[in-house]
Protein backbone atom coordinates (compact mmCIF):
# COMPACT_ATOMS: atom_id res chain seq x y z
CA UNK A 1 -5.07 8.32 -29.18
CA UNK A 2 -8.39 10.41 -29.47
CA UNK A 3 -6.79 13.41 -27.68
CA UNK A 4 -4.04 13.93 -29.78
CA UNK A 5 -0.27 12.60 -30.15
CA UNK A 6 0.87 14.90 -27.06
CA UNK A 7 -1.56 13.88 -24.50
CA UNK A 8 -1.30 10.17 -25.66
CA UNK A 9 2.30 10.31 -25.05
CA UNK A 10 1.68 11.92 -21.47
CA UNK A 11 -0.24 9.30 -20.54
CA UNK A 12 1.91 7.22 -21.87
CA UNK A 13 4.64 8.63 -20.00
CA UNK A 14 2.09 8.52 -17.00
CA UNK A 15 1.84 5.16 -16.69
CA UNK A 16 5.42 4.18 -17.37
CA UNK A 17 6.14 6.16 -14.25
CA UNK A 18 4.31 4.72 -12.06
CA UNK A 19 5.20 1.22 -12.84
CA UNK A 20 8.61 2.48 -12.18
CA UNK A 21 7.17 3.86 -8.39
CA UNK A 22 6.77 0.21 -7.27
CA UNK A 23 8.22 -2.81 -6.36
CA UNK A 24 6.32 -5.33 -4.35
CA UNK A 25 5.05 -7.38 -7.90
CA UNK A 26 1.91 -7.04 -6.78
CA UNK A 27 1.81 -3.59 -6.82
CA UNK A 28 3.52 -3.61 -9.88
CA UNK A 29 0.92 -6.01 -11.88
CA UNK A 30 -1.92 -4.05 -10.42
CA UNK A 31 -0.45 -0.26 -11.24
CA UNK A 32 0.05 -1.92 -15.02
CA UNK A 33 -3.35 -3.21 -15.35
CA UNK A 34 -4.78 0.26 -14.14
CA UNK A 35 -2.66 1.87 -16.68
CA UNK A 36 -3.10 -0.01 -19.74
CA UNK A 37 -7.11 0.28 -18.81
CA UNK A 38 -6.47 4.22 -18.33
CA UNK A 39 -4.58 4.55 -21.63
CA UNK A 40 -6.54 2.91 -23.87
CA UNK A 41 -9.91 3.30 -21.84
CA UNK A 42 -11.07 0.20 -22.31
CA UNK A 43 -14.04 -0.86 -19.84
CA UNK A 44 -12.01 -4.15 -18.31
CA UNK A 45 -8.25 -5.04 -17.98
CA UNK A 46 -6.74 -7.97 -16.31
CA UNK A 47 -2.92 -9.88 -16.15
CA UNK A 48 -1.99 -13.11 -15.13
CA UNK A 49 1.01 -14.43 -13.94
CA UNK A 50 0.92 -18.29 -15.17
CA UNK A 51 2.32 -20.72 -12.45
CA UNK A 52 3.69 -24.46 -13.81
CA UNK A 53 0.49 -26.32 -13.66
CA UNK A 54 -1.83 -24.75 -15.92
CA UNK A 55 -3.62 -22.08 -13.89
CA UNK A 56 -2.25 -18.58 -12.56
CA UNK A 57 0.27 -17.84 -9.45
CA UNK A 58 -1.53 -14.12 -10.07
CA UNK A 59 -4.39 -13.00 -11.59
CA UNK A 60 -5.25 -8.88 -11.39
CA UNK A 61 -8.10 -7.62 -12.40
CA UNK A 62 -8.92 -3.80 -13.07
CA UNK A 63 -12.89 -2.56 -13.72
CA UNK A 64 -14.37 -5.38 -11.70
CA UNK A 65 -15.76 -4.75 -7.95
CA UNK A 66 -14.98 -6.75 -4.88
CA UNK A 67 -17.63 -7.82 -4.56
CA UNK A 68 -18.52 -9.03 -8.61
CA UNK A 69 -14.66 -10.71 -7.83
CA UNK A 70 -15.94 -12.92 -5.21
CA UNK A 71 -19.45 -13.89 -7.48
CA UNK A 72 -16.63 -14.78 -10.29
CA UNK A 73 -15.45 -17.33 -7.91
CA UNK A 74 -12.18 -19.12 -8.38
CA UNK A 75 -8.97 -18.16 -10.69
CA UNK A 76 -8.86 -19.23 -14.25
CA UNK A 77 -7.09 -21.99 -15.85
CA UNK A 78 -4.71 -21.53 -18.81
CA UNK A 79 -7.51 -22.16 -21.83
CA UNK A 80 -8.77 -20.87 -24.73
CA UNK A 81 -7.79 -17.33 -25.49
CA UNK A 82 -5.35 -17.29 -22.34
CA UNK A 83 -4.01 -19.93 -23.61
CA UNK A 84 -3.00 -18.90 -26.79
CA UNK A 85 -1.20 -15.52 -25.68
CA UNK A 86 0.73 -17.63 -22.86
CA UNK A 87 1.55 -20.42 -25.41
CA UNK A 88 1.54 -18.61 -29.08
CA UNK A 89 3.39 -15.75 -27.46
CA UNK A 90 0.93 -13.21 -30.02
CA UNK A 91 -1.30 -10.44 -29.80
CA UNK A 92 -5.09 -11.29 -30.13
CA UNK A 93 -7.45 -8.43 -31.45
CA UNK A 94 -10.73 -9.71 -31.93
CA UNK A 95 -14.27 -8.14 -32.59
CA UNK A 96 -16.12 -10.63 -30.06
CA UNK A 97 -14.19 -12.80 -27.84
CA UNK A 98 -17.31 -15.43 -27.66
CA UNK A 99 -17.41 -15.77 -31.35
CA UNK A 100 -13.59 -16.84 -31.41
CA UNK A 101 -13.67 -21.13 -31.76
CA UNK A 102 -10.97 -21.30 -28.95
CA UNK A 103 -13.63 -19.45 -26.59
CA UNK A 104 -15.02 -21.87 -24.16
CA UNK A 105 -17.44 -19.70 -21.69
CA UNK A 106 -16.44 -18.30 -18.55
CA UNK A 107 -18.67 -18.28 -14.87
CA UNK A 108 -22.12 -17.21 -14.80
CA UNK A 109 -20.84 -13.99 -12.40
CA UNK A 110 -18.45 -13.00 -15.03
CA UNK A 111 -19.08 -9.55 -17.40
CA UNK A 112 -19.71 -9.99 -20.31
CA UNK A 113 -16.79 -9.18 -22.96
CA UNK A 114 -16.84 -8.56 -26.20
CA UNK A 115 -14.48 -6.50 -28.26
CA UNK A 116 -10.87 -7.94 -27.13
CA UNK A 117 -7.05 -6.89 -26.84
CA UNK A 118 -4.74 -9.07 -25.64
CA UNK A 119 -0.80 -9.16 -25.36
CA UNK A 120 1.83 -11.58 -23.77
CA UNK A 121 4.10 -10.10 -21.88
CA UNK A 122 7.83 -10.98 -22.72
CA UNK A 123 11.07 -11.57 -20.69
CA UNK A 124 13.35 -12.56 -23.50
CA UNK A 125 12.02 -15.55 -24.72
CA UNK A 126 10.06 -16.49 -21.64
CA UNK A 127 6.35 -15.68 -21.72
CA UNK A 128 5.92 -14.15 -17.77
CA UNK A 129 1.77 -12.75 -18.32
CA UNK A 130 -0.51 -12.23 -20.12
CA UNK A 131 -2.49 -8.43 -20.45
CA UNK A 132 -5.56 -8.01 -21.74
CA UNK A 133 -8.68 -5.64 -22.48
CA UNK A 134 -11.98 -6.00 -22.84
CA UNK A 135 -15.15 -3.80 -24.63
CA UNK A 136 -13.04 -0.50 -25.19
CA UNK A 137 -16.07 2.79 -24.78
CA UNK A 138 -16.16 4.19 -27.83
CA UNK A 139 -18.68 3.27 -30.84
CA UNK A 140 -17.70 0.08 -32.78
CA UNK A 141 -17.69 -0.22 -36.84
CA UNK A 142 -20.62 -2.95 -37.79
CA UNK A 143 -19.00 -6.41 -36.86
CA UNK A 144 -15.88 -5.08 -35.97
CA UNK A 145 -13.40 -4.30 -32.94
CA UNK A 146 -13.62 -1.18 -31.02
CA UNK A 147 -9.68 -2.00 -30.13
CA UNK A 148 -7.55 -0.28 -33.72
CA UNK A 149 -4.02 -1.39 -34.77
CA UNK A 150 -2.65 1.62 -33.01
CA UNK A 151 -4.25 0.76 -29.86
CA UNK A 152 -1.99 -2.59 -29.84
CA UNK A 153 1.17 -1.28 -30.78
CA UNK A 154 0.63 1.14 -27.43
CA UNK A 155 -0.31 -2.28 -25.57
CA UNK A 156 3.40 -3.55 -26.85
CA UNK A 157 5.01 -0.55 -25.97
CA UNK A 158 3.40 -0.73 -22.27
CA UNK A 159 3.93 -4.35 -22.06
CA UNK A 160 7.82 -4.41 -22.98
CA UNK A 161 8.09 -1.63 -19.90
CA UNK A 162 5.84 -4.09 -17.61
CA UNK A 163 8.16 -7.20 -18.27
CA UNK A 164 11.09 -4.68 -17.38
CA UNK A 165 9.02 -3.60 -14.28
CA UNK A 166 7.96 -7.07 -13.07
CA UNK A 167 11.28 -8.44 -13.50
CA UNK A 168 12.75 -5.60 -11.06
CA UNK A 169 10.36 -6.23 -8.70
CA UNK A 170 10.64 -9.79 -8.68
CA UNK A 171 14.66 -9.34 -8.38
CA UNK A 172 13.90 -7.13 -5.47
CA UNK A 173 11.71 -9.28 -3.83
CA UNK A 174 14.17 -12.22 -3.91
CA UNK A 175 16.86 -10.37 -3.07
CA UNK A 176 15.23 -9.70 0.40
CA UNK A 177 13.90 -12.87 0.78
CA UNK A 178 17.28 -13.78 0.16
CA UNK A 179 18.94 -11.21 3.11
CA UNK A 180 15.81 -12.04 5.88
CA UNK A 181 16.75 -15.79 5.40
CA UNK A 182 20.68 -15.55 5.31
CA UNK A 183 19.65 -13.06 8.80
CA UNK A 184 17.57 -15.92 10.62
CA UNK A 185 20.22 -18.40 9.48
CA UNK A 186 22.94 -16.37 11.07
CA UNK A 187 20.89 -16.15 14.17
CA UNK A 188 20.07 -19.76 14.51
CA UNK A 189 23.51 -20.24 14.38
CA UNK A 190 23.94 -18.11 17.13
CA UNK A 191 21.62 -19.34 19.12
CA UNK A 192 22.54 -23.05 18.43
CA UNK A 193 26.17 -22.16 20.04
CA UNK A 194 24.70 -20.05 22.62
CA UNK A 195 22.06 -21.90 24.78
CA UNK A 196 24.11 -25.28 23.69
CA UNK A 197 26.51 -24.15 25.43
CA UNK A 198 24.65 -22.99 28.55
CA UNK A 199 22.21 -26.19 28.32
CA UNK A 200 26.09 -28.88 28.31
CA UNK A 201 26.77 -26.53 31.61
CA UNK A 202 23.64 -27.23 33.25
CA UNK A 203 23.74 -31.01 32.44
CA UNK A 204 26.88 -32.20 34.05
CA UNK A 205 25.76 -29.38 36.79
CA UNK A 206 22.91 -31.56 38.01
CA UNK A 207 24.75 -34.25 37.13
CA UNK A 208 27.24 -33.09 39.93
CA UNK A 209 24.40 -32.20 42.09
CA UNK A 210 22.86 -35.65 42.09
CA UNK A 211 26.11 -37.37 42.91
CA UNK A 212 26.55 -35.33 45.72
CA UNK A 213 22.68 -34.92 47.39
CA UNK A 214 23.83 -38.02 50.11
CA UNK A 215 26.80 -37.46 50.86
CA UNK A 216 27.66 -33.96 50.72
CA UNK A 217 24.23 -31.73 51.02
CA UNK A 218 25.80 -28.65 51.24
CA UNK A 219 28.05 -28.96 47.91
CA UNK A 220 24.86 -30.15 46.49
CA UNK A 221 22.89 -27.30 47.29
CA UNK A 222 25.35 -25.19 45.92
CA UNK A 223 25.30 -26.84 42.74
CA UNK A 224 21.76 -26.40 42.61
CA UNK A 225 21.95 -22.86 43.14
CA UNK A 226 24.44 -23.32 39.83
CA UNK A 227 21.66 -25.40 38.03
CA UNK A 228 19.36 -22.57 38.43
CA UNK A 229 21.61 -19.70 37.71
CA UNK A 230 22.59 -21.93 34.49
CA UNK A 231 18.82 -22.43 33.67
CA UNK A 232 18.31 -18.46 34.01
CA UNK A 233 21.05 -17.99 31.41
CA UNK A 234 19.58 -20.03 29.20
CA UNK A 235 15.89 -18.40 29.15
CA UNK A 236 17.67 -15.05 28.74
CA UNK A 237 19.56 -16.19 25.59
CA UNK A 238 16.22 -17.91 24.72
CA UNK A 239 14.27 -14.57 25.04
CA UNK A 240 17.47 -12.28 23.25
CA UNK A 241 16.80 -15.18 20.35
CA UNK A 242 13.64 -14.20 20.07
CA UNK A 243 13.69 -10.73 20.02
CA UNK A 244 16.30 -10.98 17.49
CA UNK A 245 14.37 -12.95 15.67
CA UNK A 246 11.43 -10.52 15.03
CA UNK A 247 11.16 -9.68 11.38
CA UNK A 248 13.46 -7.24 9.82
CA UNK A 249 10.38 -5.44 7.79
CA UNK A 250 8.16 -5.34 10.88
CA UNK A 251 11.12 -2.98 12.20
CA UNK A 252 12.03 -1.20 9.21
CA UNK A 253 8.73 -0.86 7.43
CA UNK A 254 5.76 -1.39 10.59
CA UNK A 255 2.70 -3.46 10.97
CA UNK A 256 0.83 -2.79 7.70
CA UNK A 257 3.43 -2.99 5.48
CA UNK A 258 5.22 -5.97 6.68
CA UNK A 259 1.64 -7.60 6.17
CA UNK A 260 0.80 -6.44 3.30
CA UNK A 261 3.99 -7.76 1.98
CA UNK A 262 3.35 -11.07 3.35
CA UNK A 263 -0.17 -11.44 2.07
CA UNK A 264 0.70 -10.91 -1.21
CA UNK A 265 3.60 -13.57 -0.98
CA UNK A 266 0.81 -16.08 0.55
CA UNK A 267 -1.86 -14.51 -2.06
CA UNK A 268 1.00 -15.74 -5.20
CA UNK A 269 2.04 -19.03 -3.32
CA UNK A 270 -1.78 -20.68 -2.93
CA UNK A 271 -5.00 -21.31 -4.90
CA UNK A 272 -7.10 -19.43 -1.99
CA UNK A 273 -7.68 -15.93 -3.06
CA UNK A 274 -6.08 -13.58 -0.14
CA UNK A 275 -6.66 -10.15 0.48
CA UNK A 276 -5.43 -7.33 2.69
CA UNK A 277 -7.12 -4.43 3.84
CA UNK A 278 -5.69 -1.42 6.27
CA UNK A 279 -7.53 1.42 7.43
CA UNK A 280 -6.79 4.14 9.84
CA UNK A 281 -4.12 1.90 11.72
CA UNK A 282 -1.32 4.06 13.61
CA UNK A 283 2.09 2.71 14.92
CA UNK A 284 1.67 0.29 17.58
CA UNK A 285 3.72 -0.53 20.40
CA UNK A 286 6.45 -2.90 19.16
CA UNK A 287 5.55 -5.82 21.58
CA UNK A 288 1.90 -5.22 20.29
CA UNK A 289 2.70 -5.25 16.51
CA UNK A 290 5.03 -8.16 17.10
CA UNK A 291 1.95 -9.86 18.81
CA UNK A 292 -0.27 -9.01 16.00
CA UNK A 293 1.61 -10.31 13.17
CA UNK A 294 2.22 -13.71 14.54
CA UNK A 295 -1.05 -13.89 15.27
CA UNK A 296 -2.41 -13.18 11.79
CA UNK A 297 0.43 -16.04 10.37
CA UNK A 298 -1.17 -18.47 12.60
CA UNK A 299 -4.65 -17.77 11.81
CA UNK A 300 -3.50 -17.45 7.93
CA UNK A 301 -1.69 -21.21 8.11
CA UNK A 302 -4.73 -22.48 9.66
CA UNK A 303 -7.01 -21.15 6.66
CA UNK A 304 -4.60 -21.85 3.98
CA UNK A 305 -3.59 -25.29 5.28
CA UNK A 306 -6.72 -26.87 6.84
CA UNK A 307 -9.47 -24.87 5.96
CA UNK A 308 -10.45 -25.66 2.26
CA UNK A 309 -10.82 -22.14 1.89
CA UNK A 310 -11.12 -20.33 -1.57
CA UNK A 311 -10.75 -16.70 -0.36
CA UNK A 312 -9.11 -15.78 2.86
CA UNK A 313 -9.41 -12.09 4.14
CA UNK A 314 -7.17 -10.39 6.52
CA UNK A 315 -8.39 -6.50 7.95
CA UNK A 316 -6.22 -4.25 10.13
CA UNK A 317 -8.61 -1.45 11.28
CA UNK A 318 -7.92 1.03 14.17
CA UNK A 319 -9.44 1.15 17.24
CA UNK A 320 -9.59 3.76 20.11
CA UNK A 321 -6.06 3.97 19.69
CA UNK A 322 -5.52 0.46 19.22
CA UNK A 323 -6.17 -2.31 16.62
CA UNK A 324 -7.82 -5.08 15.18
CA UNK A 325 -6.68 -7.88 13.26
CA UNK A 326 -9.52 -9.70 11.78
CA UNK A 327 -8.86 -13.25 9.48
CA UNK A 328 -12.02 -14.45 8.01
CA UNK A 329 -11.90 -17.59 5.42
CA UNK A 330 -14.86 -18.99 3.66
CA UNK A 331 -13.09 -22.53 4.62
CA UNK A 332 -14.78 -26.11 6.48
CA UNK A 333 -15.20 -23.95 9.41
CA UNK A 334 -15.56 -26.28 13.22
CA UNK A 335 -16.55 -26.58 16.59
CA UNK A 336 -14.17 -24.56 18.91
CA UNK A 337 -16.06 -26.86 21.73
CA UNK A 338 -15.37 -30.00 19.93
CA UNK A 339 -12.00 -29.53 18.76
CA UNK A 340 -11.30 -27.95 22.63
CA UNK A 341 -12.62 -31.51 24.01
CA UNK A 342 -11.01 -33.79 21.72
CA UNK A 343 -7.24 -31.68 22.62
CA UNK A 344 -6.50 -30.25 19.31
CA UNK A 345 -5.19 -26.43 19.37
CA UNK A 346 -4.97 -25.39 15.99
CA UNK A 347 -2.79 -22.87 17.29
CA UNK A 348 -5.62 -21.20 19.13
CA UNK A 349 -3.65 -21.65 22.58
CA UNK A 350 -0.85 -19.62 21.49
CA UNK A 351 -2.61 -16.93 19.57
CA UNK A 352 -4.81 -16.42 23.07
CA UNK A 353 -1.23 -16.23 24.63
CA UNK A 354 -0.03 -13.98 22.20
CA UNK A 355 -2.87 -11.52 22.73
CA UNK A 356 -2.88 -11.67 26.46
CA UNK A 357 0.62 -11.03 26.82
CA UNK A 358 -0.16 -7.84 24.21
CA UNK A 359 -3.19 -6.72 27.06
CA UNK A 360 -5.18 -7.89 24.06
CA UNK A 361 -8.12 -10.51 23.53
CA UNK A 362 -8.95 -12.94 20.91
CA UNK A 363 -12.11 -14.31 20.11
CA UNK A 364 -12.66 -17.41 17.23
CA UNK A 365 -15.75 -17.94 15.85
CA UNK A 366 -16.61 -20.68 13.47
CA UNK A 367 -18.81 -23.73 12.75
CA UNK A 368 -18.63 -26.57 10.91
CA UNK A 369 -18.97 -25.50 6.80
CA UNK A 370 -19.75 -21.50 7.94
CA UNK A 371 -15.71 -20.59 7.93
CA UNK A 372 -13.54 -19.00 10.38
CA UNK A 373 -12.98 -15.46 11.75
CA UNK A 374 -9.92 -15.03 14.03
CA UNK A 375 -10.53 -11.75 15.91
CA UNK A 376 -7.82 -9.78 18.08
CA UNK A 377 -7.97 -6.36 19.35
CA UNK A 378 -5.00 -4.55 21.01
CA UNK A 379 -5.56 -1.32 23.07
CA UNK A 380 -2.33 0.68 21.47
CA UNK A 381 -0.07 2.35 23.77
């Protein structure tokens, strides 16, 4: 390190730490591609997480803007000099990354590297990333790397600590997928048994009702009056059901983090690029943040399942003491009017619902090839 053995191992130390801090993987993948960029202060870093059909479940980038992100366009595949790291499972130090004969050109939006670093990172013997810098800032010898030998033995040390890292978060993450789904299974269990029940009573009720309408109008009534009761019942266990169903994380970790959490899920699980940003959003009532999320996972299944979109973009910003949810997707777009007329939904009807019965509104405004942006705005409590 160019600051001495001392201050290279703080940083060092620095780094490890905060990988450590988190445990959503995303957060993990993007606090190592920060650090490796920090230590060895190199002008570009990225990771990617490769998926089972050639391209990348993740892809984190470090030193490029939002906005030269969205120029770059989509992810890329597993080629060339990603390829070999993911493949070859070696380190790749090369002067200029365009020179190498596995190079084979990247988008016109893309910086342009040169001197390169790259690492795989290691579970064992599974290959789970792939790290790598580009055009470190200091001066470079004539036709050679800026990036030394002791600048990739640092890179191994951080990488063996980020396979640790992404592993525990990874572990973590299942194991509360894992505890949310055995949750909803216990509760759709219960609520099987529960309105069942009430819904067997309220058959042979009417049943009993019917039989008796001529002959004994009275008795008939008052099994009515059971039929109703019965049918009360059963929209109260309904409603418990559903209140019991709310997401354990909305409860235990609020609006924005619950998500956050599930954006990054949906950003790992599709091609479409999805982002999440938050800012200035207090606690909400909980019928109101309850109203908000399933509003944002109906507008998010319509972009990542009908849309076509490559980038879908999901804002939480606060709002004279409320919120609003915005979902915007660069997808086919349509006509509200059209798709009104012909009796399709796409969920519209209940996200209206859901934002009335939150003393919201919800506006949708899209056209054919120009996207889709969801709007709702909640007035807080």
């Amino acid at each position: 390190m160019s600051h001495g053995p001392r201050s290279g191992l703080a940083a060092v130390s620095s780094a490890l730490l905060a990988m450590s801090r988190h445990l959503e993987v995303r957060d993990v993948l993007k606090t190592i591609v920060a650090s490796a960029r920090e230590l060895l202060d190199a002008q570009y870093a990225a990771l990617g997480v490769p998926d089972d059909h050639g391209g990348f479940a993740q892809f984190v980038v470090d030193g490029v803007s939002e906005e030269q992100w969205k120029a770059i366009g989509p992810l890329p595949r597993q080629h060339g000099i990603l390829a070999a790291m993911l493949h070859e499972a070696r380190a790749e130090r090369l002067a200029d990354v365009r020179k190498d004969p596995r190079f084979e050109g990247w988008p016109s939006a893309h910086p342009d590297l040169v001197d390169f670093l790259g690492l795989p990172i290691r579970d064992g013997d599974e290959v789970i990333g792939a790290l790598f810098l580009a055009n470190k800032n200091c001066p470079k010898p004539e036709g050679g790397c800026g990036f030394t030998q002791d600048d990739e033995e640092l890179l191994g040390i951080l990488a063996q600590h980020a396979a640790i890292a992404l592993t525990n978060a990874r572990l973590y993450e299942r194991s509360r997928e894992l505890t949310i789904a055995e949750e909803r299974s216990r509760l759709a269990h219960e609520l099987h048994d529960a309105v069942s029940q009430k819904l067997f009573s309220l058959r042979l009720t009417a049943q009993a009702a019917a039989r008796l309408v001529d002959r004994d109008p009275s008795r008939a009534k008052g099994e009515l009056q059971q039929v109703a009761a019965l049918a009360a019942e059963a929209a109260d266990e309904l409603r418990s059901a559903v209140v019991e169903l709310r997401p354990a994380a909305l409860d235990e970790d609020g609006l924005v983090a619950t998500l956050r959490t599930q954006i990054q899920v949906l950003d790992r699980a599709h091609s479409a690029r999805v982002t999440f940003t938050a800012r200035g959003v207090k606690a909400l009532p909980a019928s109101q943040e309850e109203a908000v999320l399933r509003v944002a996972q109906e507008a998010l299944h319509n972009a990542l399942r009908h849309s076509g979109a490559e980038h879908v973009d999901v804002t939480l910003d606060r709002h004279s003491g409320g919120a609003v949810l915005r979902v915007t997707d660069d997808g086919s777009g349509f006509d509200p009017m059209a798709v009104r007329r012909a009796g399709r939904h796409l969920g519209l009807v209940s996200m209206r619902d859901r934002a009335s019965g939150a003393g919201g509104t919800l506006t949708v405004e899209s056209a054919p090839g120009k996207g889709t942006t969801i709007e709702m705005e909640v007035p807080g409590g």
